[in-house]
Protein backbone atom coordinates (compact mmCIF):
# COMPACT_ATOMS: atom_id res chain seq x y z
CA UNK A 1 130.29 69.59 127.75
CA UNK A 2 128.97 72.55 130.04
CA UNK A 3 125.60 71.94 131.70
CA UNK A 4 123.00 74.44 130.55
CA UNK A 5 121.25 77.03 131.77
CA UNK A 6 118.24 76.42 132.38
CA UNK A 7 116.21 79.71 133.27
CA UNK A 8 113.23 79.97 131.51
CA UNK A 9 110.26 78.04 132.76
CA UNK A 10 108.10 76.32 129.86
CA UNK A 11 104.47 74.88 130.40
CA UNK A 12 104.81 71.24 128.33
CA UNK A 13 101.50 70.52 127.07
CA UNK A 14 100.13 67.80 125.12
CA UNK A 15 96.78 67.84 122.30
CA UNK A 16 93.32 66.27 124.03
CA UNK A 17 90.51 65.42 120.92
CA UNK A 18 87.35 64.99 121.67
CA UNK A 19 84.59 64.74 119.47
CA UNK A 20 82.40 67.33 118.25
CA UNK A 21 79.23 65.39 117.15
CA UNK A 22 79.19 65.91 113.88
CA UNK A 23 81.82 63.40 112.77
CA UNK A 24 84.69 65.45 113.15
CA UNK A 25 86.60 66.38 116.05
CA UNK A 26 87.99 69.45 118.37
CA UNK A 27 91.49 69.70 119.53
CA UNK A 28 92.48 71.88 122.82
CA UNK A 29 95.61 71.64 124.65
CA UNK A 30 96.10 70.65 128.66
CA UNK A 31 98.80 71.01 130.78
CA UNK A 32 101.29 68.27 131.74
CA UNK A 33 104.01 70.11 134.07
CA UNK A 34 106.32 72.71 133.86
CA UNK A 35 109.83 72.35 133.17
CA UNK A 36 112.69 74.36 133.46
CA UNK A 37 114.32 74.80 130.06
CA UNK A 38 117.54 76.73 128.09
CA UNK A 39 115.78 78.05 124.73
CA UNK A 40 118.35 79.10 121.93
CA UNK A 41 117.21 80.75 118.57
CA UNK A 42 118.40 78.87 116.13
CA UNK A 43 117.03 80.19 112.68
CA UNK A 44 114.29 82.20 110.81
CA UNK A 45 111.84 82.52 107.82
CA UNK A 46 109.30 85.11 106.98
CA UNK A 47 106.73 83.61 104.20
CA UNK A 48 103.01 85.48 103.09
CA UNK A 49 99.97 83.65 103.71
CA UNK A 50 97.00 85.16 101.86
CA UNK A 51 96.82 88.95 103.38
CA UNK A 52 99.12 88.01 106.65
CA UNK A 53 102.72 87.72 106.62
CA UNK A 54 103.91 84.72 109.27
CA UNK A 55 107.08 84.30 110.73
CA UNK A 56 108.72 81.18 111.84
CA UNK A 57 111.93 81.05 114.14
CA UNK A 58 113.95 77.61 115.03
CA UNK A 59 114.53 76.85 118.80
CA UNK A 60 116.80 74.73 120.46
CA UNK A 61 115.05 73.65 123.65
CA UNK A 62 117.29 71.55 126.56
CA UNK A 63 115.37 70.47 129.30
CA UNK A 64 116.28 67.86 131.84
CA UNK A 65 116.19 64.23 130.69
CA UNK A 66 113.04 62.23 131.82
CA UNK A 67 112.31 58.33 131.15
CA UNK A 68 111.12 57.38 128.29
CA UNK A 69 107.66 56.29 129.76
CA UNK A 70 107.29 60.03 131.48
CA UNK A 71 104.39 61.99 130.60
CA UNK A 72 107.27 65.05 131.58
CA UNK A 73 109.38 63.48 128.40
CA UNK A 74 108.08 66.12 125.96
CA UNK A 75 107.40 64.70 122.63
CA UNK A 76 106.61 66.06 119.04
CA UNK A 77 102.94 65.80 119.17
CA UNK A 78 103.74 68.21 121.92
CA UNK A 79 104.29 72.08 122.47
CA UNK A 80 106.10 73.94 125.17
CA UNK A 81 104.37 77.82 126.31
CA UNK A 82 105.81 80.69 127.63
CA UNK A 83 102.72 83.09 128.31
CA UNK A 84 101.11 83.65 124.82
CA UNK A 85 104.43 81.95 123.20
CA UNK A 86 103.94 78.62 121.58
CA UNK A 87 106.71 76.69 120.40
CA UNK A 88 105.48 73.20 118.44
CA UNK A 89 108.11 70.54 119.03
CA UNK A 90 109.44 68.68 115.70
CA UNK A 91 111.80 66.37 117.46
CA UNK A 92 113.58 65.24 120.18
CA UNK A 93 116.98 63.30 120.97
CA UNK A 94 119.42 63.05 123.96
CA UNK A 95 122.01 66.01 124.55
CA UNK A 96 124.29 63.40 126.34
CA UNK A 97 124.43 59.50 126.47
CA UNK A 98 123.52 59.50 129.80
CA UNK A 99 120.19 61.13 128.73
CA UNK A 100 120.79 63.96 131.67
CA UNK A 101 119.67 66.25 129.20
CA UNK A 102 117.10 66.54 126.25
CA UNK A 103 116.97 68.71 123.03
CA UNK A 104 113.82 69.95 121.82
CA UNK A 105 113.85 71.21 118.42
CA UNK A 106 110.88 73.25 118.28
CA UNK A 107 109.45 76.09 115.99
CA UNK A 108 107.34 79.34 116.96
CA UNK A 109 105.03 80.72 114.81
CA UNK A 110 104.01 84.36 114.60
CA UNK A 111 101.10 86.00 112.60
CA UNK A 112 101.34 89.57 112.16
């Protein structure tokens, strides 16, 4: 198995609620860390949403492996950005047995 190349740099963030006093609550997003990552496109969709037309591509995400108690162990509550890019993880799993690497299947969605 070839290591990857990891050459893009990703901000891994994670959702912080608090509550907005009327019963409900607000969700923003902080900053954990930055990892270096290899981000593949993996596949696409195009579906209409009222008057906008979204578009959602597949990523394959490796980043290096982190413990499973890490806050740097991204997650699927999770999201990686790239400037305005947002890419939601869905799931995670090892790339190796050692756990030297993790996959981060992860989706972008674009309004346009």
């Amino acid at each position: 198995m070839n290591a990857p190349r990891l050459t893009r740099k990703l901000v891994l963030e994670a959702p912080v609620r608090s509550a907005d006093g009327a019963g409900g609550y607000t969700e923003t997003w902080a900053a954990l860390g930055t990892l270096w990552a290899e981000v593949t496109a993996r596949s696409g969709a195009e579906r209409e949403v009222g008057e906008a037309s979204v578009s959602r591509v597949g990523y394959r995400i490796v980043v290096r492996g982190a413990p499973e108690w890490s806050s740097m162990r991204p997650s699927p509550d999770q999201r990686f950005t790239e400037g305005a890019r947002r890419f939601v993880i869905r799931a995670v799993a090892e790339r190796d047995p050692r756990g030297q690497y993790l996959i981060c299947f992860a989706d972008e969605e674009v309004v346009a």
